[in-house]
Protein backbone atom coordinates (compact mmCIF):
# COMPACT_ATOMS: atom_id res chain seq x y z
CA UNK A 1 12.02 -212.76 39.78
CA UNK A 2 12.94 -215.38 37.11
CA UNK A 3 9.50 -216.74 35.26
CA UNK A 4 10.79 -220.14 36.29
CA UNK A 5 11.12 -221.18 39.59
CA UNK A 6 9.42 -223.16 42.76
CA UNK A 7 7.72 -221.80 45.88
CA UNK A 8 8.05 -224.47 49.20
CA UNK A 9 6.72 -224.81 52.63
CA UNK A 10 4.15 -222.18 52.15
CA UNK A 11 -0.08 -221.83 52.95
CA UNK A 12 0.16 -220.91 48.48
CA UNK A 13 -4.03 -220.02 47.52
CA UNK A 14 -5.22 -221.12 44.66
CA UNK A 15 -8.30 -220.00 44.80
CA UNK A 16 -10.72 -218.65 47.27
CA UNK A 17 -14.43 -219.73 46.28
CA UNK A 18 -14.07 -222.85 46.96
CA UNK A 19 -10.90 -222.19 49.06
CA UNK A 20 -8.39 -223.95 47.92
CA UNK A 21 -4.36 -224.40 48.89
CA UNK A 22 -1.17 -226.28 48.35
CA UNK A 23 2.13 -226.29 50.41
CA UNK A 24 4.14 -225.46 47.03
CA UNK A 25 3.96 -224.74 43.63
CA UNK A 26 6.03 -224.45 40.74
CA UNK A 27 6.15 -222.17 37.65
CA UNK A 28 7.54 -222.65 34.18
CA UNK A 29 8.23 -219.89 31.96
CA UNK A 30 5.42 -217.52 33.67
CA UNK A 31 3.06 -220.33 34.13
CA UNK A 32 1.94 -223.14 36.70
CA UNK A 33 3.02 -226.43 35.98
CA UNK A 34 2.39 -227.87 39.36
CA UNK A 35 0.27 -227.29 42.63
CA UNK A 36 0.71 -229.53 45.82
CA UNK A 37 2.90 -231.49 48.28
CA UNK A 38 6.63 -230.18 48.31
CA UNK A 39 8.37 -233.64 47.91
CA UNK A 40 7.28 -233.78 44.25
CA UNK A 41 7.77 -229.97 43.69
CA UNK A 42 11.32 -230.24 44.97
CA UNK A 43 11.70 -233.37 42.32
CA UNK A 44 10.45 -231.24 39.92
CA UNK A 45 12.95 -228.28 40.52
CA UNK A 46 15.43 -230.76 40.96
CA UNK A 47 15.11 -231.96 37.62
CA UNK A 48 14.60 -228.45 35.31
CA UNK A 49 17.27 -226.87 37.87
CA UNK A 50 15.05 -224.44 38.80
CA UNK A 51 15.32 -221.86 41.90
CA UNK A 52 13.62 -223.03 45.07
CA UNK A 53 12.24 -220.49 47.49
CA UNK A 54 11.22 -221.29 51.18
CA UNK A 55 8.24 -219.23 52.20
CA UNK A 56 8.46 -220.41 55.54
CA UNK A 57 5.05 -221.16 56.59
CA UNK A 58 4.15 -217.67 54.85
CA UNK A 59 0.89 -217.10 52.78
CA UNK A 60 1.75 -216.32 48.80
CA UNK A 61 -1.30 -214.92 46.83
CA UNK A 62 -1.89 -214.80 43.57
CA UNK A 63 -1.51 -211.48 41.86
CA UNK A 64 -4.36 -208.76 42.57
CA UNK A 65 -6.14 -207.50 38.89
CA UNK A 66 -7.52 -204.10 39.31
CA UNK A 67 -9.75 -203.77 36.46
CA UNK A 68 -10.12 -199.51 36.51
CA UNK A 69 -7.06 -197.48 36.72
CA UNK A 70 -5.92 -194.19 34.96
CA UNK A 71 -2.84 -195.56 34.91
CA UNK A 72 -1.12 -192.85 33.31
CA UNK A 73 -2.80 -190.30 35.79
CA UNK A 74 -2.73 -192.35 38.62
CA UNK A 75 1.70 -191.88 37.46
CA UNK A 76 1.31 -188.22 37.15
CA UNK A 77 -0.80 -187.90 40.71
CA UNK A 78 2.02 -189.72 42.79
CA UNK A 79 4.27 -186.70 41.71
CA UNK A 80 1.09 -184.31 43.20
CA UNK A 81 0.24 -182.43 45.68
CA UNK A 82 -2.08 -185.20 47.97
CA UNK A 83 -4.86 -183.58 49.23
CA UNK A 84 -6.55 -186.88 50.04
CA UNK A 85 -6.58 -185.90 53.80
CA UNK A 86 -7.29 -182.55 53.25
CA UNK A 87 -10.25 -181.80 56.21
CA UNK A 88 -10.59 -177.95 55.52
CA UNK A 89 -9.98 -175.52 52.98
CA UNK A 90 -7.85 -173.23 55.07
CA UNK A 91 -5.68 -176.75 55.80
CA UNK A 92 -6.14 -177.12 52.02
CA UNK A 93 -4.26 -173.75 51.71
CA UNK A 94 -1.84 -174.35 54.11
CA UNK A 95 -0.54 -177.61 52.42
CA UNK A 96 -0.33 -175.34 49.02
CA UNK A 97 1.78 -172.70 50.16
CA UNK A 98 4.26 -174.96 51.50
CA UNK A 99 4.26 -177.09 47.68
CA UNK A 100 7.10 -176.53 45.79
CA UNK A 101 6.35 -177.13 41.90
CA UNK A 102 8.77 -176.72 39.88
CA UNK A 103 6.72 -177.36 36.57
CA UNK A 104 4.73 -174.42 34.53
CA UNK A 105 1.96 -175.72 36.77
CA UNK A 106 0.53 -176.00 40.21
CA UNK A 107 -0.97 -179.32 40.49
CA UNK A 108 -2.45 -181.09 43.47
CA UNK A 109 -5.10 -183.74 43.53
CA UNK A 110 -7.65 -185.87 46.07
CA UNK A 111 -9.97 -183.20 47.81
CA UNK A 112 -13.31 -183.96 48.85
CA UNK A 113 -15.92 -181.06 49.49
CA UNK A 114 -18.00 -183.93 51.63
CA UNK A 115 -14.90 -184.13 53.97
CA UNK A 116 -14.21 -180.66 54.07
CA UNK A 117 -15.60 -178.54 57.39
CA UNK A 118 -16.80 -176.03 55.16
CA UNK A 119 -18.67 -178.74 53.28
CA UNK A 120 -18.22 -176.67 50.24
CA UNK A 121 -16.59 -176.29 47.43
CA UNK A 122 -12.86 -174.43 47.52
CA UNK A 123 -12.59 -171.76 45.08
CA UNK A 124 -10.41 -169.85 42.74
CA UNK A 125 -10.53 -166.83 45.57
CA UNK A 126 -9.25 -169.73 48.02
CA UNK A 127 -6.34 -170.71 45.74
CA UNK A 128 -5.82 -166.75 44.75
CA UNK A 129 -5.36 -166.06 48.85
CA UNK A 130 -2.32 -168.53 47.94
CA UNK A 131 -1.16 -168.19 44.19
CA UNK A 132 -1.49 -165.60 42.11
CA UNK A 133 1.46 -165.13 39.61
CA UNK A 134 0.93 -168.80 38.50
CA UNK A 135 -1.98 -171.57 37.29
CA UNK A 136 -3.33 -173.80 39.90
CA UNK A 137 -5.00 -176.69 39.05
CA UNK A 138 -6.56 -179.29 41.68
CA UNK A 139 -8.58 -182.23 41.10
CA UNK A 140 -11.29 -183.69 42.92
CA UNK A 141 -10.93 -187.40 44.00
CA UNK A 142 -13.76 -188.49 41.44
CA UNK A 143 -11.49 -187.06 38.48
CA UNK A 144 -14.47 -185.55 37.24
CA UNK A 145 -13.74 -181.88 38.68
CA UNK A 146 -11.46 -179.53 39.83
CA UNK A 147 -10.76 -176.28 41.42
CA UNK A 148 -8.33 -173.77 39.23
CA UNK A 149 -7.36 -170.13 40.64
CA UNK A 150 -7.89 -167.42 38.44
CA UNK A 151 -4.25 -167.37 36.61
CA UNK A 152 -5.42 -171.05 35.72
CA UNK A 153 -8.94 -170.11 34.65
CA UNK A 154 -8.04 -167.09 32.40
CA UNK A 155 -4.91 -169.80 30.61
CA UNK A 156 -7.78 -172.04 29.61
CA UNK A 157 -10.59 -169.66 28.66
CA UNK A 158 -12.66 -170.98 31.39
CA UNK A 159 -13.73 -167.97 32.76
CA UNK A 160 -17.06 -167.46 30.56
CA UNK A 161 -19.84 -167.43 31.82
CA UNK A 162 -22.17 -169.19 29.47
CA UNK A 163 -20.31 -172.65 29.62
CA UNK A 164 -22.85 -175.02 31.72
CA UNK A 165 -19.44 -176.85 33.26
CA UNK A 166 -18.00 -173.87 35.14
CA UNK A 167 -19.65 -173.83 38.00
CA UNK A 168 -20.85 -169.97 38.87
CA UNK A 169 -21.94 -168.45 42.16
CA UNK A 170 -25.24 -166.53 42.47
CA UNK A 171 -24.38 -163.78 41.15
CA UNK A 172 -23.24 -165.89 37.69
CA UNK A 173 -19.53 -165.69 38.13
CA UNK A 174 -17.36 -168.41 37.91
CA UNK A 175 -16.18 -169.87 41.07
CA UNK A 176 -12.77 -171.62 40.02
CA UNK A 177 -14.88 -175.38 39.90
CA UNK A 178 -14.88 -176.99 36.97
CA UNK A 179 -16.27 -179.99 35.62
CA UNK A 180 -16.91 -182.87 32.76
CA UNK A 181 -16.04 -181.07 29.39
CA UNK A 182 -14.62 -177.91 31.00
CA UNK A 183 -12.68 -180.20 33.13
CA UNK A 184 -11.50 -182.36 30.04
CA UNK A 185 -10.21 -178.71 28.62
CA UNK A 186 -8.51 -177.87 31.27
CA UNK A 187 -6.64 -180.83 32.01
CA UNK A 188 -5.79 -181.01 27.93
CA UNK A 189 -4.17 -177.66 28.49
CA UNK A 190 -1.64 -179.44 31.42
CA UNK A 191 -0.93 -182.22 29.41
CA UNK A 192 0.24 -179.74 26.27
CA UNK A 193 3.92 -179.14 27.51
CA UNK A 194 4.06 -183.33 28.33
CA UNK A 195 6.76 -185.10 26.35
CA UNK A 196 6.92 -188.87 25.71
CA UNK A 197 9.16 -189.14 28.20
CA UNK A 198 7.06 -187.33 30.81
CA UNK A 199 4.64 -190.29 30.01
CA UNK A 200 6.96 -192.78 30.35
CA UNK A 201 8.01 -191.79 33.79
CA UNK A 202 4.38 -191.64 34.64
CA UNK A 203 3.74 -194.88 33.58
CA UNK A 204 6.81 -196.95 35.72
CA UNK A 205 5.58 -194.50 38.12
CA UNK A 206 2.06 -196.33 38.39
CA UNK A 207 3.53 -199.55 37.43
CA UNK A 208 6.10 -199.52 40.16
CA UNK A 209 2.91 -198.57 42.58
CA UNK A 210 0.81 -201.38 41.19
CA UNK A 211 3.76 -203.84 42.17
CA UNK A 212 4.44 -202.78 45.31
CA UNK A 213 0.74 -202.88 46.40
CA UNK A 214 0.71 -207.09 44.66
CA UNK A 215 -0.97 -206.00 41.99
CA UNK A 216 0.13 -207.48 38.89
CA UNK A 217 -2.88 -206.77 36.09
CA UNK A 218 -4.78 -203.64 35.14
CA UNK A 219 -7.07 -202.38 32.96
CA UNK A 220 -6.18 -198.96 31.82
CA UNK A 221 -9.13 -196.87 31.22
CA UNK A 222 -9.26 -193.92 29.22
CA UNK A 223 -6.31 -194.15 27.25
CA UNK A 224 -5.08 -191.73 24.92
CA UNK A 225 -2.84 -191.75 22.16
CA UNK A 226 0.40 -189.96 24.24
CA UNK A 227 0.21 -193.34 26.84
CA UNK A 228 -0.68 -195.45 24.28
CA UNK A 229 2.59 -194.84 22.63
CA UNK A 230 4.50 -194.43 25.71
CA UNK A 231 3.34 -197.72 26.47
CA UNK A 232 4.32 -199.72 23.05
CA UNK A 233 7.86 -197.88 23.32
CA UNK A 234 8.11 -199.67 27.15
CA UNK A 235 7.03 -202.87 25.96
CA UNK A 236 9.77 -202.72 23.49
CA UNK A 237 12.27 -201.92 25.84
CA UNK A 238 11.23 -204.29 27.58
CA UNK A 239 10.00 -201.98 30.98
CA UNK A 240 6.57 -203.20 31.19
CA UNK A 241 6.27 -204.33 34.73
CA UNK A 242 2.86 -205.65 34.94
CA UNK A 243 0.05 -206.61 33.10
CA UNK A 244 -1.87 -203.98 31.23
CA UNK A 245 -5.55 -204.27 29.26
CA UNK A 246 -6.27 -200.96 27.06
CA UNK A 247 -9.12 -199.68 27.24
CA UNK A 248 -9.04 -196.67 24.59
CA UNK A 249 -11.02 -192.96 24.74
CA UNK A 250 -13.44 -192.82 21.73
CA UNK A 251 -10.91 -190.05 20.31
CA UNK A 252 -8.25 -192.80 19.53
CA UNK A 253 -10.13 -194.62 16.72
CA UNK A 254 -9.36 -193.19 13.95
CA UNK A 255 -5.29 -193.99 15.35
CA UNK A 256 -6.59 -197.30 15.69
CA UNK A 257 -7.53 -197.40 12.22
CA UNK A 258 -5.06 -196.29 10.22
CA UNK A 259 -2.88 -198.79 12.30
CA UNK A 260 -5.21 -201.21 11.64
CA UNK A 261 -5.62 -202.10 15.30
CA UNK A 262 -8.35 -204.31 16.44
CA UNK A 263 -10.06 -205.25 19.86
CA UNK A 264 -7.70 -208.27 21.31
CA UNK A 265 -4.83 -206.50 19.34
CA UNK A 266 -1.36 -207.19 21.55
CA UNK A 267 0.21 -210.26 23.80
CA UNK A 268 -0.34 -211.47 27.72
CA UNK A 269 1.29 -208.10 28.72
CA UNK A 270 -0.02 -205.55 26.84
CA UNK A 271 -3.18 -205.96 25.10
CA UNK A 272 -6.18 -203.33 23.54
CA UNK A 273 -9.37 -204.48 25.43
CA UNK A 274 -11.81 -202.06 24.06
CA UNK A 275 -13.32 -198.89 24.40
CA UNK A 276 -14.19 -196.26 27.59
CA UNK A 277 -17.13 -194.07 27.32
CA UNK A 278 -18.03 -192.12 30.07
CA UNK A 279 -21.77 -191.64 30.09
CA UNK A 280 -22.54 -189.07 32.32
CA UNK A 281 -20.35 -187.47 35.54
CA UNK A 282 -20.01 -188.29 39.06
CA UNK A 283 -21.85 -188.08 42.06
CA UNK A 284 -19.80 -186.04 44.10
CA UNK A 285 -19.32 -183.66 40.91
CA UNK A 286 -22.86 -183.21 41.15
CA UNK A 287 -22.90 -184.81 36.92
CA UNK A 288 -23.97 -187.85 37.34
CA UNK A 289 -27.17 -187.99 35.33
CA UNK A 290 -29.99 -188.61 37.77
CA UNK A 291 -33.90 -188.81 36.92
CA UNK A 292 -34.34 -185.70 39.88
CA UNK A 293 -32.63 -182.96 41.13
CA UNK A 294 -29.81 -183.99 43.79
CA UNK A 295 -30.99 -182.41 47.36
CA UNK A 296 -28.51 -180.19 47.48
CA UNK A 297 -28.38 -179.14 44.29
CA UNK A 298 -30.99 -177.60 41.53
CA UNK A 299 -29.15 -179.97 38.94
CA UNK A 300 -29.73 -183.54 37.73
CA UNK A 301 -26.68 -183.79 36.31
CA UNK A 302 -26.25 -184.28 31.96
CA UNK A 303 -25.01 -186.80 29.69
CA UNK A 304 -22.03 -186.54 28.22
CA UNK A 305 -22.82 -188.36 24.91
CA UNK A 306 -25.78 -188.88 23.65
CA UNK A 307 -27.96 -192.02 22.56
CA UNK A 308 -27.17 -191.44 18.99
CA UNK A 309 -23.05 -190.98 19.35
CA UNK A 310 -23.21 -193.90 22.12
């Protein structure tokens, strides 16, 4: 749609505490010049020669801002295996045999031990029962763990015992769950074969998503350096579909620096915001840092930075 045009006969909100609407509105050049009756919108458009559209008694909203995406991962997880409605693990299995990846890796994403029948964690022997011959990495809704088979877990090095993020079994080996800084590692070693143009697909990919769902503004959390350049090349192409507000991992500053980039550094469509530090882990991870041991669980959870780095 052109930035310049006028909405008619419509319920248009303006805002919603106090409610407020008008029957039409017009734009010009990406913002609102007018809000109110249609005879002096039409004059208006008349007048600029602007495009009039009839909503027809429909209700236009303004755009949706969702102020926490992993935009580039939220790209990357469309192209997934969805295990969001995964209820079991043997259903889990089910859904990965009949996956077809055609990538160096198995990926899937969404499952939920809470929602599971086994109300347990899968494991690398599940994902083994499956795939063998090639890694296997899935990722738990929170994005703070996952579940890798055992081709996965011996490709990242995650199958010692003595790291505190692999989660072990009684008799201290690992079970295939992984989280926080093992996590982090793991999905570092998927993201190795990525090119810039992987990123950029990713990217439209969540952008297109964002659209179609109304909204129009996000703020991209935990950005790296790969999106971050994916991201100025689509601006200068001009492919940036909606709004986006950076919000850059700690491990970009010194990028940021020798670019001389500061906070508020960009235009109305792509912007640096400011920093994303994750503190501690998740509840459902079982890392979220808690002042007593969770009730299933002998751990409290950790931070993952400390007072002095924060």
């Amino acid at each position: 749609m052109d930035n310049s045009f006028c909405l008619v006969n419509g319920k248009i909100y303006l805002s919603f505490k106090p409610t407020k609407t008008a029957n039409s509105l017009v734009v010009i050049n990406g913002r609102v010049a007018y809000a109110g009756d249609e005879g002096r919108a039409r004059g208006i458009a008349d007048s600029l020669d602007l495009r009039v559209i009839d909503l027809k008694e429909r209700v236009a909203l303004p755009g949706f801002i969702d102020s926490h995406v992993h935009l580039d991962e939220l790209g990357m997880y469309l192209e997934m295996l969805n295990l969001k409605d995964v209820e079991s693990i043997e259903e889990l299995k089910r859904r990965l045999k009949l996956y077809i990846e055609r990538g160096k890796w198995v990926l899937g994403h969404g499952w939920d031990q809470e929602r599971l029948k086994e109300k347990r964690f899968p494991t690398r022997w599940d994902l083994d029962d499956v795939i063998k011959d090639k890694p296997v990495m899935l990722t738990r809704i929170c994005l703070h763990a996952a579940v890798l088979n055992t081709k996965a877990m011996e490709i990242t090095g995650l199958l010692e015992k003595e790291n505190p993020d692999v989660i072990k079994n009684d008799k201290g080996d690992p079970i295939g769950v992984i989280v926080e800084k093992a996590f982090e590692k793991a999905r570092e070693k998927v993201k190795e074969d990525l090119t810039q143009e992987d990123y950029m697909r990713f990217l439209c990919n969540a952008m297109d998503f964002a659209a179609s769902q109304g909204v129009t503004t996000v703020g991209f959390v935990s950005c790296d350096r790969n999106s971050l350049m994916a991201l100025h090349r689509l601006k200068s192409e001009k492919k940036l579909k909606i709004r986006v507000r950076v919000y850059l991992n700690p491990d970009t500053l010194k990028l940021l620096e020798d670019l001389g980039i500061r906070g508020g550094f960009g235009d109305e469509f792509l912007r640096v915001n400011g920093l994303k530090i994750l503190a501690d882990g998740s509840l459902g991870a079982r890392t979220a840092w808690l002042s007593e041991p969770y009730s299933d669980s002998p751990t409290s959870g950790s931070p993952n930075i400390s007072r002095d780095e924060l």
